[in-house]
PDB file of N, CA and C in Angstrom:
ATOM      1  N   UNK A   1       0.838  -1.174   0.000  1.00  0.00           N
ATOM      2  CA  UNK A   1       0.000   0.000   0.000  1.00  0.00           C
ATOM      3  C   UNK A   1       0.888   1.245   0.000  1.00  0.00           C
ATOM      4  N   UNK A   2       0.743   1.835  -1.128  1.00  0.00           N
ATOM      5  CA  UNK A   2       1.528   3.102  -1.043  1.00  0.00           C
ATOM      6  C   UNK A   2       1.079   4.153  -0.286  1.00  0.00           C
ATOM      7  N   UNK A   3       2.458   4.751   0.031  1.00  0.00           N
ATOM      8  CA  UNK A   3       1.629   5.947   1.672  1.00  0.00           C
ATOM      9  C   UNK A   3       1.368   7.457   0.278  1.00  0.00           C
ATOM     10  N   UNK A   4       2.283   7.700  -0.772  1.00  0.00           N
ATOM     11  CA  UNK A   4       1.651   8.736  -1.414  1.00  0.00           C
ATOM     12  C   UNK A   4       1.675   9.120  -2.895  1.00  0.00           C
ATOM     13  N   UNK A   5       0.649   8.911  -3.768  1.00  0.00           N
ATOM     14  CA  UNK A   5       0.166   8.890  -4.993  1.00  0.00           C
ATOM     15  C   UNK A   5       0.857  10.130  -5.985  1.00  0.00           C
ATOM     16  N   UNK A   6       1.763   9.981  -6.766  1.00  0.00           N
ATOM     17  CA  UNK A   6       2.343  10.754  -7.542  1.00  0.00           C
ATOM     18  C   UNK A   6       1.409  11.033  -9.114  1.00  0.00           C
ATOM     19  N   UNK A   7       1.042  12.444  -8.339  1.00  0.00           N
ATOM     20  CA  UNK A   7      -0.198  13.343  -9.432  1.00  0.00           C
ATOM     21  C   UNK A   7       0.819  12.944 -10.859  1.00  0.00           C
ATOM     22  N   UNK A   8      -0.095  13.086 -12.110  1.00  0.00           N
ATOM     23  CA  UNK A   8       0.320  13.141 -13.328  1.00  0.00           C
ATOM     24  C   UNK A   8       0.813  14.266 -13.417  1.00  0.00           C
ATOM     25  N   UNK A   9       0.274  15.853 -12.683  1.00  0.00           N
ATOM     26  CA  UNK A   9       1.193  16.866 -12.838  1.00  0.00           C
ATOM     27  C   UNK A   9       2.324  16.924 -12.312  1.00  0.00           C
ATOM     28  N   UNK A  10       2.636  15.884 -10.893  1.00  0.00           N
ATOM     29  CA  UNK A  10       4.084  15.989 -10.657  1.00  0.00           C
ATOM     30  C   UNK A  10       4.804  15.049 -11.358  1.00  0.00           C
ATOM     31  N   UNK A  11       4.327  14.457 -12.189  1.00  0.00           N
ATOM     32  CA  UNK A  11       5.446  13.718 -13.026  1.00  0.00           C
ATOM     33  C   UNK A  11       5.555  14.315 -14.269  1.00  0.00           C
ATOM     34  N   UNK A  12       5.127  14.674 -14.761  1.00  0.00           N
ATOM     35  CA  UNK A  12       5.166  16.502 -15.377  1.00  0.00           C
ATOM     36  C   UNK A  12       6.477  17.060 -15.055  1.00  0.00           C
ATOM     37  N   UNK A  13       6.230  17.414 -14.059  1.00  0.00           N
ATOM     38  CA  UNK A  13       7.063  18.457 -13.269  1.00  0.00           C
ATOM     39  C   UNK A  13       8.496  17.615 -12.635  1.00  0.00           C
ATOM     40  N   UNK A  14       8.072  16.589 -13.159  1.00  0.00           N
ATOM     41  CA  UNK A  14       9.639  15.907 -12.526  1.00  0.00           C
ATOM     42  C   UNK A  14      10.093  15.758 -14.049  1.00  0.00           C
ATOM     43  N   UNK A  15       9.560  15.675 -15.128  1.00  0.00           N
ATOM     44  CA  UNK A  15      10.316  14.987 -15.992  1.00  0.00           C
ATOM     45  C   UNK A  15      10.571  16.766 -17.092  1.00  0.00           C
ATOM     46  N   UNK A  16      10.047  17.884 -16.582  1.00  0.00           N
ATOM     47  CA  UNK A  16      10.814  19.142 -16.808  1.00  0.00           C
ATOM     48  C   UNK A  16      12.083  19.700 -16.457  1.00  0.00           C
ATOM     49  N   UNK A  17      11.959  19.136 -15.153  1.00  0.00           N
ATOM     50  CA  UNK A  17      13.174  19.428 -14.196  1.00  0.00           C
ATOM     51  C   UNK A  17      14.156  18.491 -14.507  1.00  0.00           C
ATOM     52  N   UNK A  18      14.170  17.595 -14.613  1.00  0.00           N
ATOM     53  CA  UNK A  18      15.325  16.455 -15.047  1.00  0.00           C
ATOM     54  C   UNK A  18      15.841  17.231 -16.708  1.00  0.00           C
ATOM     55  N   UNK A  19      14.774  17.757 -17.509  1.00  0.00           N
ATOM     56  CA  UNK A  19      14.962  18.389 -18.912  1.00  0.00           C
ATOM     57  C   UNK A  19      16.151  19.176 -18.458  1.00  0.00           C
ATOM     58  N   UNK A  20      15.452  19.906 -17.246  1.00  0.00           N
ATOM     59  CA  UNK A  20      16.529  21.442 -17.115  1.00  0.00           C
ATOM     60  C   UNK A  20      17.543  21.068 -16.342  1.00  0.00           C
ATOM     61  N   UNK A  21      17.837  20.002 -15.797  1.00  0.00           N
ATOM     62  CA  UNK A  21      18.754  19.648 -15.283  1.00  0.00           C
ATOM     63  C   UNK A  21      20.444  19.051 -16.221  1.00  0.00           C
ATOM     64  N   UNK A  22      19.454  17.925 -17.115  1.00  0.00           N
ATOM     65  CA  UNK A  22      20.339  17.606 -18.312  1.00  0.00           C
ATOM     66  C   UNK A  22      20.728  19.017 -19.030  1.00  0.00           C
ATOM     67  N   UNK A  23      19.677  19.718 -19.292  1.00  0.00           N
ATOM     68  CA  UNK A  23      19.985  20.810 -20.011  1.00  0.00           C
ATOM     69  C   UNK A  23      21.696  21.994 -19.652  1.00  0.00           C
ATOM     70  N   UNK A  24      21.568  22.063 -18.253  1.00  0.00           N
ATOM     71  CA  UNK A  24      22.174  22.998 -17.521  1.00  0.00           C
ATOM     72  C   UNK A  24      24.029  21.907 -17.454  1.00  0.00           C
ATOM     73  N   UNK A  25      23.579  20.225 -17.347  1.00  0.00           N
ATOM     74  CA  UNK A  25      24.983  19.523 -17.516  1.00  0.00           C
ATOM     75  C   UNK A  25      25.329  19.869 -19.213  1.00  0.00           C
ATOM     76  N   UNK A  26      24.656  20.154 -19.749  1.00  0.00           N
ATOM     77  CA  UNK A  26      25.050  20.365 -21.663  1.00  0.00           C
ATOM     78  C   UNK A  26      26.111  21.383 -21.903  1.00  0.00           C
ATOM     79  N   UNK A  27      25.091  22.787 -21.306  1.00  0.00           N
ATOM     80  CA  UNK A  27      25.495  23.719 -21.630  1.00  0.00           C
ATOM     81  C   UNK A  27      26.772  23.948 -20.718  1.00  0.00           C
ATOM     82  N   UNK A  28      26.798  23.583 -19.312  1.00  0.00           N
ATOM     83  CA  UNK A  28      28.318  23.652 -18.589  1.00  0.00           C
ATOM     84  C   UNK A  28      29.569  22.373 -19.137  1.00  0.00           C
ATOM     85  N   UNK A  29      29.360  21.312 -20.111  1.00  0.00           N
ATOM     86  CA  UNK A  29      30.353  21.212 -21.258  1.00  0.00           C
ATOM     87  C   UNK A  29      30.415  22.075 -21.980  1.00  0.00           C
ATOM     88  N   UNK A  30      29.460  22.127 -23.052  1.00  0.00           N
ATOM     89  CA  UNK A  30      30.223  23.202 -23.709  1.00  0.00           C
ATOM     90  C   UNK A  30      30.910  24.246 -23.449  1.00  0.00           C
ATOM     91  N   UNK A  31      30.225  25.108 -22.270  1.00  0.00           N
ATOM     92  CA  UNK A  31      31.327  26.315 -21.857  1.00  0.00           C
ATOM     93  C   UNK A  31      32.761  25.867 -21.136  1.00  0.00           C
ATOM     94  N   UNK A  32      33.112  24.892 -21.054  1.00  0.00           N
ATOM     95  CA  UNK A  32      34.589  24.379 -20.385  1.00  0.00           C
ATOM     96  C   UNK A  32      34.885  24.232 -21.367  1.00  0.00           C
ATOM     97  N   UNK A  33      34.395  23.946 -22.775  1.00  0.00           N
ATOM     98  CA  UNK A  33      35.193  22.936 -23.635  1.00  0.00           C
ATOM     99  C   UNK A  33      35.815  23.996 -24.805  1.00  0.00           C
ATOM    100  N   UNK A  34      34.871  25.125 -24.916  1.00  0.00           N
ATOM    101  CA  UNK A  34      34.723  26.145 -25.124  1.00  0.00           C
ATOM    102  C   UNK A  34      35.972  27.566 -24.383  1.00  0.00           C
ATOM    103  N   UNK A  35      36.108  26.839 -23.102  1.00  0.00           N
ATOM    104  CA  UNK A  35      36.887  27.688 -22.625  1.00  0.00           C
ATOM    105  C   UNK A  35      38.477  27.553 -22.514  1.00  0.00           C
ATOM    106  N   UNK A  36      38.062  26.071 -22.521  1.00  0.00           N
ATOM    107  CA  UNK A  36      39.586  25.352 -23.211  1.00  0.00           C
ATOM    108  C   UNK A  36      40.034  25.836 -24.851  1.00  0.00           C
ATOM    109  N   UNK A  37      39.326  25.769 -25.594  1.00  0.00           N
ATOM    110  CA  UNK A  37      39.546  26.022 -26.746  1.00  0.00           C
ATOM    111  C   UNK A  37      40.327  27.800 -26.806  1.00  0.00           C
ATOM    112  N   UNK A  38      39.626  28.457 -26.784  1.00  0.00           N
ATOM    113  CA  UNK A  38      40.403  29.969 -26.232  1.00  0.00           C
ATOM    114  C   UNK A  38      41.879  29.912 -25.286  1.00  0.00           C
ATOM    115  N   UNK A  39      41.585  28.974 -24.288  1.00  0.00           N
ATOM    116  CA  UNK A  39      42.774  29.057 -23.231  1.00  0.00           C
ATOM    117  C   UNK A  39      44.091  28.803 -24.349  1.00  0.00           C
ATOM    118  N   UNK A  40      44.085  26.858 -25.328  1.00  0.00           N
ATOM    119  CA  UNK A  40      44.887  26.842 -26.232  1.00  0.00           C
ATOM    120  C   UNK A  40      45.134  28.113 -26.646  1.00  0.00           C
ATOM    121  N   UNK A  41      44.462  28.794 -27.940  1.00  0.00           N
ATOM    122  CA  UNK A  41      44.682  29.871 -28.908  1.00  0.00           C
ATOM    123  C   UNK A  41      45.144  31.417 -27.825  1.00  0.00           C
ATOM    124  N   UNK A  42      44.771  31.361 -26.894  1.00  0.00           N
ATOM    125  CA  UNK A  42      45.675  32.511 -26.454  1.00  0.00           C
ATOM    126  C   UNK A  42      47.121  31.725 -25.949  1.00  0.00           C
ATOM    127  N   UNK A  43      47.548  30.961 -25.751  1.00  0.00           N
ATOM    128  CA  UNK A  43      48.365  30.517 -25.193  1.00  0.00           C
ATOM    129  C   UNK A  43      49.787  30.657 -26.328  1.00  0.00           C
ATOM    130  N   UNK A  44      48.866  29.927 -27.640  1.00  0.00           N
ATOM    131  CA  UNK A  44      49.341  29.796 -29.013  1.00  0.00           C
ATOM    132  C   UNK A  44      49.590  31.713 -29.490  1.00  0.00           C
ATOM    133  N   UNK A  45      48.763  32.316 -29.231  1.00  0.00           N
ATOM    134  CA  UNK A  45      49.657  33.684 -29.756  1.00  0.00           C
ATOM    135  C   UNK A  45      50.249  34.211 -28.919  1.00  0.00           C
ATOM    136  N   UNK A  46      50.470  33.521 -27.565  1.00  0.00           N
ATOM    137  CA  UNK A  46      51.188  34.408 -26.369  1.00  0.00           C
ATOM    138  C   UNK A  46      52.672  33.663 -26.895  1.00  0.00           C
ATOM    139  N   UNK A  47      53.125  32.314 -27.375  1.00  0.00           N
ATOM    140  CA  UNK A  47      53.848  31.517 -27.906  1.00  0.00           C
ATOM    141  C   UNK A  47      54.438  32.504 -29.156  1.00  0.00           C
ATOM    142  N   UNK A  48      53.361  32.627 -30.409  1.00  0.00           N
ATOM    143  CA  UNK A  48      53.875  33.273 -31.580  1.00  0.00           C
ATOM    144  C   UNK A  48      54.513  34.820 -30.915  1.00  0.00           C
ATOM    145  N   UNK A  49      53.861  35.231 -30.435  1.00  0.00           N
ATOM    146  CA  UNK A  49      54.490  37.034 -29.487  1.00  0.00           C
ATOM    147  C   UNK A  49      55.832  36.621 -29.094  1.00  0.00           C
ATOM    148  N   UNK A  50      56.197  36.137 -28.511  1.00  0.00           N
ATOM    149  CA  UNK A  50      57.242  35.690 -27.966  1.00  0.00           C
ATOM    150  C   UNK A  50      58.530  35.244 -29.106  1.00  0.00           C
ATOM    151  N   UNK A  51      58.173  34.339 -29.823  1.00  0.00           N
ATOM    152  CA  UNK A  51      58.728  34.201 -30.878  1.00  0.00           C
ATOM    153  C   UNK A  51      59.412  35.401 -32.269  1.00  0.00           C
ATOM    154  N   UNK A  52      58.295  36.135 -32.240  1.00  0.00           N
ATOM    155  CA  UNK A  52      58.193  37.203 -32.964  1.00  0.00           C
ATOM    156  C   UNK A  52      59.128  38.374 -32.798  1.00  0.00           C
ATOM    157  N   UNK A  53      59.105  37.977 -31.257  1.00  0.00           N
ATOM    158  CA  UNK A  53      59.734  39.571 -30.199  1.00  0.00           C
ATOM    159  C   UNK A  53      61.472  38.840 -30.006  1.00  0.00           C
ATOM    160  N   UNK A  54      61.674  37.469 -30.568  1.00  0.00           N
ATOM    161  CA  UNK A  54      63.232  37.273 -30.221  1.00  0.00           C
ATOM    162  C   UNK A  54      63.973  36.764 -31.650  1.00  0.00           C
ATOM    163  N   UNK A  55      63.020  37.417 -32.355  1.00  0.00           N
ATOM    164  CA  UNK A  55      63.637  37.459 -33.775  1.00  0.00           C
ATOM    165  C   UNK A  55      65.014  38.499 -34.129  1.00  0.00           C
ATOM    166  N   UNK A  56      65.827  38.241 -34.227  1.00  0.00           N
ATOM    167  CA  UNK A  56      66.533  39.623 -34.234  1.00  0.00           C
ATOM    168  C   UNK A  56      66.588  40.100 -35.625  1.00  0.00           C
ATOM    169  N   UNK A  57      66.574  41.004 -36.161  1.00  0.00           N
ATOM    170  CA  UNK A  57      66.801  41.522 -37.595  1.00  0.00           C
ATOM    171  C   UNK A  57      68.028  41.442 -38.065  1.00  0.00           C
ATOM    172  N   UNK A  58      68.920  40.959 -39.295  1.00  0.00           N
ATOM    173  CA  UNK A  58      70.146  40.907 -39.766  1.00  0.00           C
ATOM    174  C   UNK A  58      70.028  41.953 -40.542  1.00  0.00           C
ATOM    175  N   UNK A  59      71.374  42.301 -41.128  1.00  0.00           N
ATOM    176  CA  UNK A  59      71.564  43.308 -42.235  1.00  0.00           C
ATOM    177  C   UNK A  59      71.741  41.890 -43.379  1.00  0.00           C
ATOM    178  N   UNK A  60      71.492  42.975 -44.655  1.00  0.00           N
ATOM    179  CA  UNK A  60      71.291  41.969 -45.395  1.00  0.00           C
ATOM    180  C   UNK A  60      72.939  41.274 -45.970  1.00  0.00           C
ATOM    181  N   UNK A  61      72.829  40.174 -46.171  1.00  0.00           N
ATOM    182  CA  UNK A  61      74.044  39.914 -46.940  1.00  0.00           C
ATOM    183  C   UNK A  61      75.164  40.717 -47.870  1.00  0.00           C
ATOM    184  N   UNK A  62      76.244  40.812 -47.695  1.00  0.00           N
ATOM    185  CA  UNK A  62      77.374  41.234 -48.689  1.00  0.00           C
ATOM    186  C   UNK A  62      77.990  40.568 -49.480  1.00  0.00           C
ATOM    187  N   UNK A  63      78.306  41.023 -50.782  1.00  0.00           N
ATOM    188  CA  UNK A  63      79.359  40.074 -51.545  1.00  0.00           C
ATOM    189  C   UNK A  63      80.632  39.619 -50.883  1.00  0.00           C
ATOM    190  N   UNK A  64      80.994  38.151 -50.655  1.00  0.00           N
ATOM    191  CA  UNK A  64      81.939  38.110 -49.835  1.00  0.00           C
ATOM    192  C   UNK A  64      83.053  38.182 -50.444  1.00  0.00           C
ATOM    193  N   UNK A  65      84.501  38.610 -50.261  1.00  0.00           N
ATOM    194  CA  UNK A  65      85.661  38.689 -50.813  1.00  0.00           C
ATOM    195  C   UNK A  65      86.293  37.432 -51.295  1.00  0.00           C
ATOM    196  N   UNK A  66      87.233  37.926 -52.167  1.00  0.00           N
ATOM    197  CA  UNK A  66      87.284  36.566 -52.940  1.00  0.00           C
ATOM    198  C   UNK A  66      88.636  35.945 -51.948  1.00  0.00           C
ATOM    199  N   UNK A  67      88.596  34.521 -52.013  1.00  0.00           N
ATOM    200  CA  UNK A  67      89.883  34.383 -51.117  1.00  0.00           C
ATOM    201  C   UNK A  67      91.371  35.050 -51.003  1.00  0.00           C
ATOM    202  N   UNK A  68      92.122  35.022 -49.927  1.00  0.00           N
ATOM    203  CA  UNK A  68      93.124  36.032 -49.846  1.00  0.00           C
ATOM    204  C   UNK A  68      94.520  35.249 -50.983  1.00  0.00           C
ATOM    205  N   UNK A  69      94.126  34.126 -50.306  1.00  0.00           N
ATOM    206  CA  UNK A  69      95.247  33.018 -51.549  1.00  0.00           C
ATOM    207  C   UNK A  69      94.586  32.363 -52.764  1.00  0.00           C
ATOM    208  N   UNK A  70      95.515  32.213 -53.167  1.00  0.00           N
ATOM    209  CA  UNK A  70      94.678  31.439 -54.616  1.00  0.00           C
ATOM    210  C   UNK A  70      94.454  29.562 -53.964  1.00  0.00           C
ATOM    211  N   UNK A  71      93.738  29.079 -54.156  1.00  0.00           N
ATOM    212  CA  UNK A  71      93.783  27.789 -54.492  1.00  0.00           C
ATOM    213  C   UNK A  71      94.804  26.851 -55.008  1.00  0.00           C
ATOM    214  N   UNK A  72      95.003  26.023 -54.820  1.00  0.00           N
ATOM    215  CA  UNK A  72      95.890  25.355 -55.603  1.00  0.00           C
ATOM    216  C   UNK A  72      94.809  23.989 -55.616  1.00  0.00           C
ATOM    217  N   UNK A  73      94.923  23.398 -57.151  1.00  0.00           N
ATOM    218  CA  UNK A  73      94.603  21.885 -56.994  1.00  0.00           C
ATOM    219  C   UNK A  73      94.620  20.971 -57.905  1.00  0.00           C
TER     220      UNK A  73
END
């Protein structure tokens, strides 16, 4: 004998809430997964910055002189 009878509106109301429940585990993956994705790509141009900034600039190449001795061979 059951002590208490579960209305058709609360099973309604349970099977909304379980909706918004799954719903709310969805959307908090995506925003981690989402937030990972950004974390990489800033990480990746904080990487290229860095790279960029220990480039040093050369002057450009000169004709080099021709040897001081001749060859022999």
């Amino acid at each position: 004998m059951p002590l208490m009878k579960i209305t058709g509106e609360g099973v309604c109301w349970i099977a909304v809430l379980t909706g918004v429940l799954w719903g709310c585990l969805l959307v908090e993956r995506l925003t981690i997964a989402h937030a990972r994705v950004e974390g990489y790509r800033a990480l990746e141009q904080i990487h290229q910055l860095q790279l960029k900034k220990s480039i040093i600039p050369t002057a450009s190449p000169t004709a080099q002189p021709g040897p001081a001795r001749p060859l022999v061979g």
